[in-house]
Protein backbone atom coordinates (compact mmCIF):
# COMPACT_ATOMS: atom_id res chain seq x y z
CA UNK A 1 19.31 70.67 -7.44
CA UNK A 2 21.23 69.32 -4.42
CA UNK A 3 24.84 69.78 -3.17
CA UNK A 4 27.04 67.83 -0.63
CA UNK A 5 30.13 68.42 0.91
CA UNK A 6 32.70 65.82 -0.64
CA UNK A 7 34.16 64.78 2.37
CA UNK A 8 33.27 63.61 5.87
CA UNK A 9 34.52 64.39 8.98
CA UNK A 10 34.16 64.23 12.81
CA UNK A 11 34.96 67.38 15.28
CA UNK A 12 37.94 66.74 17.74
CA UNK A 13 39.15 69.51 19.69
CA UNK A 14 42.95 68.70 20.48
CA UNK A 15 42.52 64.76 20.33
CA UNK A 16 45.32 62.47 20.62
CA UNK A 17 45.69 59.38 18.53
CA UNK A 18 47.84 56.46 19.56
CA UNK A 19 47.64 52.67 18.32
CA UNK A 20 47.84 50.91 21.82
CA UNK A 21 48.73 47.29 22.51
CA UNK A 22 48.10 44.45 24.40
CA UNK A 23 50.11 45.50 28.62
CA UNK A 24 53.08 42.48 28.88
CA UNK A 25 51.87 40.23 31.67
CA UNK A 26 54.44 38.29 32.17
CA UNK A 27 56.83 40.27 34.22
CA UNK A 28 53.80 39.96 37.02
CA UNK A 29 53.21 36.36 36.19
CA UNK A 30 57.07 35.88 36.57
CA UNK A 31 57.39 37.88 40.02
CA UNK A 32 54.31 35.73 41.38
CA UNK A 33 56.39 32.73 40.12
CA UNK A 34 59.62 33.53 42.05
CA UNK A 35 57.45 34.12 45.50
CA UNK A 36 56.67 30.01 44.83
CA UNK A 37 60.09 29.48 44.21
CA UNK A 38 61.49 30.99 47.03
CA UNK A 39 58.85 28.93 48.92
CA UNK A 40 60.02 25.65 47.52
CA UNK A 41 63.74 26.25 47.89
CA UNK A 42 63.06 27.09 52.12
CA UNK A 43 61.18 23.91 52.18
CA UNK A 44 64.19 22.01 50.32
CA UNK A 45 66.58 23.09 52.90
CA UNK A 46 64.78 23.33 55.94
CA UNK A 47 62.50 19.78 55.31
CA UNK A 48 59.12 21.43 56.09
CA UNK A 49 56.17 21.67 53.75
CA UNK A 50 56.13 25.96 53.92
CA UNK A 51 53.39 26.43 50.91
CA UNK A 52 50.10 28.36 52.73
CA UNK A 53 48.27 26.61 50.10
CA UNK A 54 48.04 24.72 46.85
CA UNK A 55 51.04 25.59 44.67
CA UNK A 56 49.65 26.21 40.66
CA UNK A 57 53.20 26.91 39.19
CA UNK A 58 54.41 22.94 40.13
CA UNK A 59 57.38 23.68 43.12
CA UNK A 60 55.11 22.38 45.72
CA UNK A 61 54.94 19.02 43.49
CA UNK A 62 59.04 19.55 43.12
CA UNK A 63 59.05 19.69 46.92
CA UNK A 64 56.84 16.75 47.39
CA UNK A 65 59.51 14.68 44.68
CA UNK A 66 62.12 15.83 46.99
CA UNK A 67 60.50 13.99 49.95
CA UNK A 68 59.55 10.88 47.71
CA UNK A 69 62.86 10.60 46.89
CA UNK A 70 64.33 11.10 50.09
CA UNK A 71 61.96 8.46 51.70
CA UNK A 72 63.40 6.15 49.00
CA UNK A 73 67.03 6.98 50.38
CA UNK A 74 66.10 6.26 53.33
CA UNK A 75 64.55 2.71 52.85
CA UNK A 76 67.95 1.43 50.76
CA UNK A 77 70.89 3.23 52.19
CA UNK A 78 73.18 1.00 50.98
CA UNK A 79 73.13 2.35 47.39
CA UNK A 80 76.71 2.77 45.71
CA UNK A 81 77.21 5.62 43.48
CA UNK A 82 80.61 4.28 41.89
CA UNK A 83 80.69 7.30 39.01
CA UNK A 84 80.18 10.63 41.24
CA UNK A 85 83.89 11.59 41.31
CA UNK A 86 84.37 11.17 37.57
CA UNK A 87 81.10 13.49 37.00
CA UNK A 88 81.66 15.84 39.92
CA UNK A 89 85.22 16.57 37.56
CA UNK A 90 83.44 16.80 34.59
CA UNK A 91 80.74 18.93 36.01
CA UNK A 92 83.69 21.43 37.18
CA UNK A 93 85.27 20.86 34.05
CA UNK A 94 82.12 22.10 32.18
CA UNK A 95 81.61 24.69 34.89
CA UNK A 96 84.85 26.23 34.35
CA UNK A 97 84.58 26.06 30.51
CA UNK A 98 80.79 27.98 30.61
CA UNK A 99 82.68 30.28 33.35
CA UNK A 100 84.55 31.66 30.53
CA UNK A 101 82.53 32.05 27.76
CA UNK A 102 80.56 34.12 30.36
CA UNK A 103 83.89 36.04 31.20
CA UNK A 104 84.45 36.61 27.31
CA UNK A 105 80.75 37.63 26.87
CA UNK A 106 80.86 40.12 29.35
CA UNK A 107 84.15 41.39 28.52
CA UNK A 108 82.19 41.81 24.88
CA UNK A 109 79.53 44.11 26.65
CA UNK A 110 81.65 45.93 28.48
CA UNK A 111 83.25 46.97 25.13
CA UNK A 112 80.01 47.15 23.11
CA UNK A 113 78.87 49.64 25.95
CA UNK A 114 82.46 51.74 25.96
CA UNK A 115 81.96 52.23 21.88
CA UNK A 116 78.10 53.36 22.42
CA UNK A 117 79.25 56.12 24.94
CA UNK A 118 82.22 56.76 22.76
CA UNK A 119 79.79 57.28 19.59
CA UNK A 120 77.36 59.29 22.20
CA UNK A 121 79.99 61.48 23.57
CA UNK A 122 82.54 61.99 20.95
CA UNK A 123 85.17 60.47 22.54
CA UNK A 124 88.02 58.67 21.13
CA UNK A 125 87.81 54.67 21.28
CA UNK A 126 90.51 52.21 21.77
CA UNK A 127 91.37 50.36 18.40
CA UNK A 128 91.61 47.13 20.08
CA UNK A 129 87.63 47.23 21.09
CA UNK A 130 85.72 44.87 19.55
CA UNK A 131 83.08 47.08 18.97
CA UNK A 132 85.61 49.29 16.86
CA UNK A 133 84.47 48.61 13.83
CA UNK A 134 81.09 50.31 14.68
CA UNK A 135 82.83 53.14 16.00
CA UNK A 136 84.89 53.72 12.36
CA UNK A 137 82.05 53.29 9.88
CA UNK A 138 80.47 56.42 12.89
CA UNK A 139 83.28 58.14 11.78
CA UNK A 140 83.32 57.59 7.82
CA UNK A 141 79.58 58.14 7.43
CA UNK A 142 80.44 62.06 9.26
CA UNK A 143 79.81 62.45 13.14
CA UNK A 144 77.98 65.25 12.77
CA UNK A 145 75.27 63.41 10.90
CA UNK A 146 72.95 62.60 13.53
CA UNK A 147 70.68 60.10 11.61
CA UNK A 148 73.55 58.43 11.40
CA UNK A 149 75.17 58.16 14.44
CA UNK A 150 71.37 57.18 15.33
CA UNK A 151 71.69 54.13 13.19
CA UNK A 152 75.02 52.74 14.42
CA UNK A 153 73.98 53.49 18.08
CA UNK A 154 71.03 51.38 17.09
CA UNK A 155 73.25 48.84 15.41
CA UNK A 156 75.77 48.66 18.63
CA UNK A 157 72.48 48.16 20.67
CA UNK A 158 70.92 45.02 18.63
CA UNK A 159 74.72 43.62 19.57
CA UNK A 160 74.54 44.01 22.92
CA UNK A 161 71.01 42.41 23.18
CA UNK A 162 72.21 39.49 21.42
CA UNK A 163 75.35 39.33 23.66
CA UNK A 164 73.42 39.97 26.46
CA UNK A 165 70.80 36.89 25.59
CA UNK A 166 73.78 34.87 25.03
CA UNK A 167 74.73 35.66 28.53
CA UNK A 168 71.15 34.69 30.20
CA UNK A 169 71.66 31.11 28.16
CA UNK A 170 75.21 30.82 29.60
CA UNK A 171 74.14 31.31 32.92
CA UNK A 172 71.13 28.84 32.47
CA UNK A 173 73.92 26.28 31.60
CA UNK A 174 76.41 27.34 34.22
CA UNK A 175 74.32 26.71 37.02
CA UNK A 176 73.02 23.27 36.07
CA UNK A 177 76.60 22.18 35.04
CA UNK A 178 78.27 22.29 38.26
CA UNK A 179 76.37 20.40 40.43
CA UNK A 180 78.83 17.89 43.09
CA UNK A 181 77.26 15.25 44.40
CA UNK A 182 78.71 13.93 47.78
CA UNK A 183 79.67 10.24 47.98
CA UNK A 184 76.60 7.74 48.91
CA UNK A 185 78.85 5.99 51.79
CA UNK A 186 75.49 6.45 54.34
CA UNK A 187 72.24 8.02 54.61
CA UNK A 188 73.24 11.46 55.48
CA UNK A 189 75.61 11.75 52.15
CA UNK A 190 72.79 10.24 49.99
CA UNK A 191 70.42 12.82 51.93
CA UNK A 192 72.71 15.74 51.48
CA UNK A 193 73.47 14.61 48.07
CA UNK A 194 69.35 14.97 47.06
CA UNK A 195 69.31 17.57 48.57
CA UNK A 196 71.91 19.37 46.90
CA UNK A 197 70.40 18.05 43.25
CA UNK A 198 67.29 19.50 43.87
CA UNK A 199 68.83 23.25 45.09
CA UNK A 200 70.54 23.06 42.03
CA UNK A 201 67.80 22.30 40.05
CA UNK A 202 65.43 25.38 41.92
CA UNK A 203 68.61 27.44 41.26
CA UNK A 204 68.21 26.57 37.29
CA UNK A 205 64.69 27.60 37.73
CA UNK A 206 65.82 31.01 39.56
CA UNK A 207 67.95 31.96 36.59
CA UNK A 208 65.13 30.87 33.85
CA UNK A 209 63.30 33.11 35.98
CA UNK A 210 65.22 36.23 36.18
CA UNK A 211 65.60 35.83 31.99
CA UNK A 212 62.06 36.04 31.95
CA UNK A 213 61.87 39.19 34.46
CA UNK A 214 64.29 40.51 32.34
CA UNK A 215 62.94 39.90 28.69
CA UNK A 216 59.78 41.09 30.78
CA UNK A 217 61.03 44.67 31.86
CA UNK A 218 62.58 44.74 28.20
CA UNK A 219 60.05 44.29 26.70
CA UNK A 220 57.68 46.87 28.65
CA UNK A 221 60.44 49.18 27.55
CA UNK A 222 59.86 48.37 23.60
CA UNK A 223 56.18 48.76 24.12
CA UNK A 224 56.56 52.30 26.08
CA UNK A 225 58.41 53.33 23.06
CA UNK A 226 55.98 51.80 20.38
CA UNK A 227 53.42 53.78 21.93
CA UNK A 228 55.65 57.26 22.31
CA UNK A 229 56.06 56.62 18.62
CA UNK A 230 52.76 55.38 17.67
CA UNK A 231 50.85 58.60 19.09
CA UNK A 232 49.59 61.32 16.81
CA UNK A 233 49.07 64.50 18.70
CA UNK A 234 47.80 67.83 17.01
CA UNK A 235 49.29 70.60 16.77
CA UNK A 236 46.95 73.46 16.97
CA UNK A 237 42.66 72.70 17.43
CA UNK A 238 40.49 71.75 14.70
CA UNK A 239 38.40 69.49 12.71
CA UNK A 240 39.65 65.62 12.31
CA UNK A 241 39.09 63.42 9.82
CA UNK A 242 40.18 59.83 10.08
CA UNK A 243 41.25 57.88 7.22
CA UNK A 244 38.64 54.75 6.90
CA UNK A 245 40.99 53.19 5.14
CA UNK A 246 42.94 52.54 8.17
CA UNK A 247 41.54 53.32 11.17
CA UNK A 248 40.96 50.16 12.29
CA UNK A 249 44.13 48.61 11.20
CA UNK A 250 46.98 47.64 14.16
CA UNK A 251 49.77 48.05 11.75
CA UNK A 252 50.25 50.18 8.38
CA UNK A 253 52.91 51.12 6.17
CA UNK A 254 55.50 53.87 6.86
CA UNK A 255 53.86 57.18 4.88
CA UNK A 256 50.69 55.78 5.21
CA UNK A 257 47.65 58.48 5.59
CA UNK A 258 45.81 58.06 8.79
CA UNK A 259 44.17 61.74 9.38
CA UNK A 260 43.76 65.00 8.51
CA UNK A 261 43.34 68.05 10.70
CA UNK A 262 40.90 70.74 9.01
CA UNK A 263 41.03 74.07 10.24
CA UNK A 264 38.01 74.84 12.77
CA UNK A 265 35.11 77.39 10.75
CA UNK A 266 34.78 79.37 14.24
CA UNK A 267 38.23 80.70 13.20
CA UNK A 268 38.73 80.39 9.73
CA UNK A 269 35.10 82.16 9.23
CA UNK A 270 34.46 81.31 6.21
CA UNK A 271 34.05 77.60 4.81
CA UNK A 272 33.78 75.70 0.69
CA UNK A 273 30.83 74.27 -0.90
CA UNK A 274 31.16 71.38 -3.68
CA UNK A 275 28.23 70.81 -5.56
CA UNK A 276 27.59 68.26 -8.55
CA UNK A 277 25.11 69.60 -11.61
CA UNK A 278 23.65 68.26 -14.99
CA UNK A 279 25.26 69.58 -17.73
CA UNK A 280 21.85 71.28 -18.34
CA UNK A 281 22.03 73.48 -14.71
CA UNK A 282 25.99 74.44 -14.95
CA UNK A 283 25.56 75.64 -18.29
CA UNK A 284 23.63 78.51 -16.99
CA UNK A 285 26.20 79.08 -14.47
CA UNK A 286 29.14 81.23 -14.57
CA UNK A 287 31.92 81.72 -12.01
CA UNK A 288 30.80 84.89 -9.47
CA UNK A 289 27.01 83.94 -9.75
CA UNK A 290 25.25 83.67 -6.30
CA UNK A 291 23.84 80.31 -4.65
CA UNK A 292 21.52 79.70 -1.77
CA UNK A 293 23.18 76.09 0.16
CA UNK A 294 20.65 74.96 2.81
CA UNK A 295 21.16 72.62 5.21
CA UNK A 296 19.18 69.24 5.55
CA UNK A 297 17.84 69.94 8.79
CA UNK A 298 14.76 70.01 10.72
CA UNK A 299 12.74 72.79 8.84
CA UNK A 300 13.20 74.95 12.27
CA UNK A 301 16.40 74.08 11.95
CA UNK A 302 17.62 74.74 8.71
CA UNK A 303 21.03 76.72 8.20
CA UNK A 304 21.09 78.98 4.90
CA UNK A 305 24.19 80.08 3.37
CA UNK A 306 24.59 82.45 0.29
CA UNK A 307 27.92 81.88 -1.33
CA UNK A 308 29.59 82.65 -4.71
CA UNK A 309 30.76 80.45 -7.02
CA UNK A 310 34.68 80.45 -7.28
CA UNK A 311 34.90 77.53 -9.74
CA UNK A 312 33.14 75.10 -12.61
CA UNK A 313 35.32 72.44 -13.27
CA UNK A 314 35.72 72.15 -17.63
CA UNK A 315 35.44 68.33 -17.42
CA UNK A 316 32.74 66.11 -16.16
CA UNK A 317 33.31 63.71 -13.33
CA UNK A 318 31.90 60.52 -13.78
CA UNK A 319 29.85 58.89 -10.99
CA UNK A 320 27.06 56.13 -10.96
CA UNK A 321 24.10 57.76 -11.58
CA UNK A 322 25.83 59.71 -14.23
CA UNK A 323 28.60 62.64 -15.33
CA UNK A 324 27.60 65.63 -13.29
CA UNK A 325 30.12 69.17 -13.42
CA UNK A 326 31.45 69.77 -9.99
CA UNK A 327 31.17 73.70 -8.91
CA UNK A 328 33.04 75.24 -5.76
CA UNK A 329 31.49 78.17 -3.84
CA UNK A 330 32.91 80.42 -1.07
CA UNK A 331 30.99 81.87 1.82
CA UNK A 332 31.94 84.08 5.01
CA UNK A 333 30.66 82.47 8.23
CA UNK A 334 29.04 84.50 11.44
CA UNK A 335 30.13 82.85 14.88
CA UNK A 336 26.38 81.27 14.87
CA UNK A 337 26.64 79.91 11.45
CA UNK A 338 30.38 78.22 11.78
CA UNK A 339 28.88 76.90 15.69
CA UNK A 340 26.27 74.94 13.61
CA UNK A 341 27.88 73.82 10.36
CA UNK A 342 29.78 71.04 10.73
CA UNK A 343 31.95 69.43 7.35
CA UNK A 344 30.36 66.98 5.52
CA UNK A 345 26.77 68.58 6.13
CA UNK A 346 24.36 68.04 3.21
CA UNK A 347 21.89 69.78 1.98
CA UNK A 348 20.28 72.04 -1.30
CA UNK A 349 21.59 74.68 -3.59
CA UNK A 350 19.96 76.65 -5.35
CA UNK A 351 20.83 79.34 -8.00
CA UNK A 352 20.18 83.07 -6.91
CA UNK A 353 18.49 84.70 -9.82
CA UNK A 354 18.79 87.69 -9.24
CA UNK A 355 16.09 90.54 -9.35
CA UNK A 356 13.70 88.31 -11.21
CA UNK A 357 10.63 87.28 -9.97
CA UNK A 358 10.01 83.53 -9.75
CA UNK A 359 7.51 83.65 -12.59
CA UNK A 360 9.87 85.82 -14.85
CA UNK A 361 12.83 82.85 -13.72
CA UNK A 362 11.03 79.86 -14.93
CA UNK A 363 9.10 81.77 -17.70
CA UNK A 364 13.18 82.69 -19.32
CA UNK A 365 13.67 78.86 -18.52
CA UNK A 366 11.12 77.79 -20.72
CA UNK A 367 11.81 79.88 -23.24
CA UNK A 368 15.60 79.07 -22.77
CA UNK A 369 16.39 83.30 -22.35
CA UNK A 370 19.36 84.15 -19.82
């Protein structure tokens, strides 16, 4: 006969287990971006090539339009610009109009913000808040619920992103709308004038940039709290099984199994054998009798336990080579004996026959005698 141990599992000793993710990159990329740009907007004012060396992020070609088109100027100075006063107004005109939507959005924040630390703190919130109506259904769903004041603090904060990326956009459009372009009545103006279009346009580029920065740093916040909530760590030392099922998986569904932390043997000093029999062997066995489980070692090697059977199952379980009657058997452990045994460990049982000699054994097996 042979037994195995159902289950298999590898020894951890107070391992952590975290699903980790790809580090955000782009807040360096971005910072590395904004040295260039601070490069190219010296160079537009001052008229010097600054860049120590090839540019790969496309301001040191910007710089080198600037000069192309300034050489231009300079060649046909008597170039009329007849419609800069009527777009100079409605540059301010769109200025001004972007100015407040950015006034109203942060006023927006500013609220969103006062009715999170009003939910947070317990303090009482103006009714005229725009955010108020997160504050009552706080109140109507009980205060002292904290799952859910967690939920409308988490509701109040998806606003304030949203307000806040609203913001970034407005401030995108705000300064590329309000560009003024001086009168081309001579070289300098026209020269000025370039100039002036092409700060603007690095500004735009400054602001693009600090959205990215900032979506950047956000997003490194996310991921540090992914990971916080992604990582598994155990509770006391012991023996851990992963789930095959999904340990290599990068996302799974809330509930899912991923482990299970067995108890170390060195403490628990004692351990469960499962064993599958014929219907021929179990019917000879009753619960109490005595079994030998060794180990499939080395022969020098070999670990012997002697365990007692705590339970025959009364139905068959079906596998591929055929229905086999699983039996359960309970042994005590020395400190040797639980430092070598590990779970999943195969090997054979054997049925303990008690004062019999071998001969007498098989001789009552032939004739079919207990």
């Amino acid at each position: 006969m042979s037994s195995r141990v159902i289950y298999s599992f590898s020894t951890s000793k107070g391992r952590k287990l975290s699903k980790r993710r790809p580090m955000l990159v782009s807040w360096t990329c971005s910072r590395i971006k904004k040295s260039s740009w601070s490069i190219c907007r010296r160079a537009c004012k001052k008229g010097g090539n600054h860049f120590p060396e090839e540019d790969k992020f496309g301001y040191q070609e910007m710089f080198r339009d600037y000069l192309s088109q300034a050489s231009s100027l300079r060649s046909n100075v008597s170039q009329q610009n007849a419609n800069i006063s009527s777009q100079n107004a409605a540059a301010s005109q769109t200025q001004a109009e972007i100015g407040n939507l950015i006034s109203q959005t942060e006023a927006k924040i500013r609220d969103y913000q006062t009715a999170k630390s009003a939910i947070e703190t317990g303090d009482q919130l103006d009714s005229q808040n725009v955010a108020y109506s997160f504050y009552q259904t706080y109140k109507n769903q009980g205060a002292e619920d904290p799952r859910a004041k967690s939920q409308v603090i988490a509701q109040v904060d998806v606003q304030i992103a949203q307000l806040e990326s609203g913001l970034a956009t407005y401030r995108v459009q705000y300064a590329g709308s309000g560009a003024q372009q001086a009168y081309a009545s001579g070289l300098d103006s026209q020269l000025e004038s370039l100039k002036s279009q092409h700060l603007v346009k690095v500004g735009q580029e400054l602001t693009l940039l600090d959205q990215k920065i900032l979506e950047a740093e956000s997003g490194k916040k996310v991921q540090g709290g992914l990971l916080d909530k992604g990582k598994i760590i155990a509770s006391e030392d012991g023996v851990l099984h992963l789930n095959p099922e999904t340990s290599d998986s990068t996302m799974v569904a809330e509930g899912t199994l991923l482990a299970q932390l067995y108890p170390a043997l060195e403490r628990e000093g004692k351990t469960k054998l499962t064993a599958y029999l014929s219907s021929k062997d179990v019917a000879r066995l009753k619960v109490g009798d005595s079994v030998r489980f060794t180990t499939s070692k080395d022969a020098n090697k070999e670990l012997v336990l002697v365990s007692a059977i705590t339970n025959i199952d009364a139905i068959a379980t079906k596998t591929e080579k055929g229905n086999f009657f699983k039996i359960e058997a309970e042994t005590s452990l020395t400190p040797e004996q639980a430092e070598q045994l590990r779970y999943g460990v195969e090997g054979r049982l054997q049925m303990i026959t008690g004062r019999k000699s071998y001969l007498r054994y098989y001789l009552d097996q032939f004739l079919n005698q207990e």
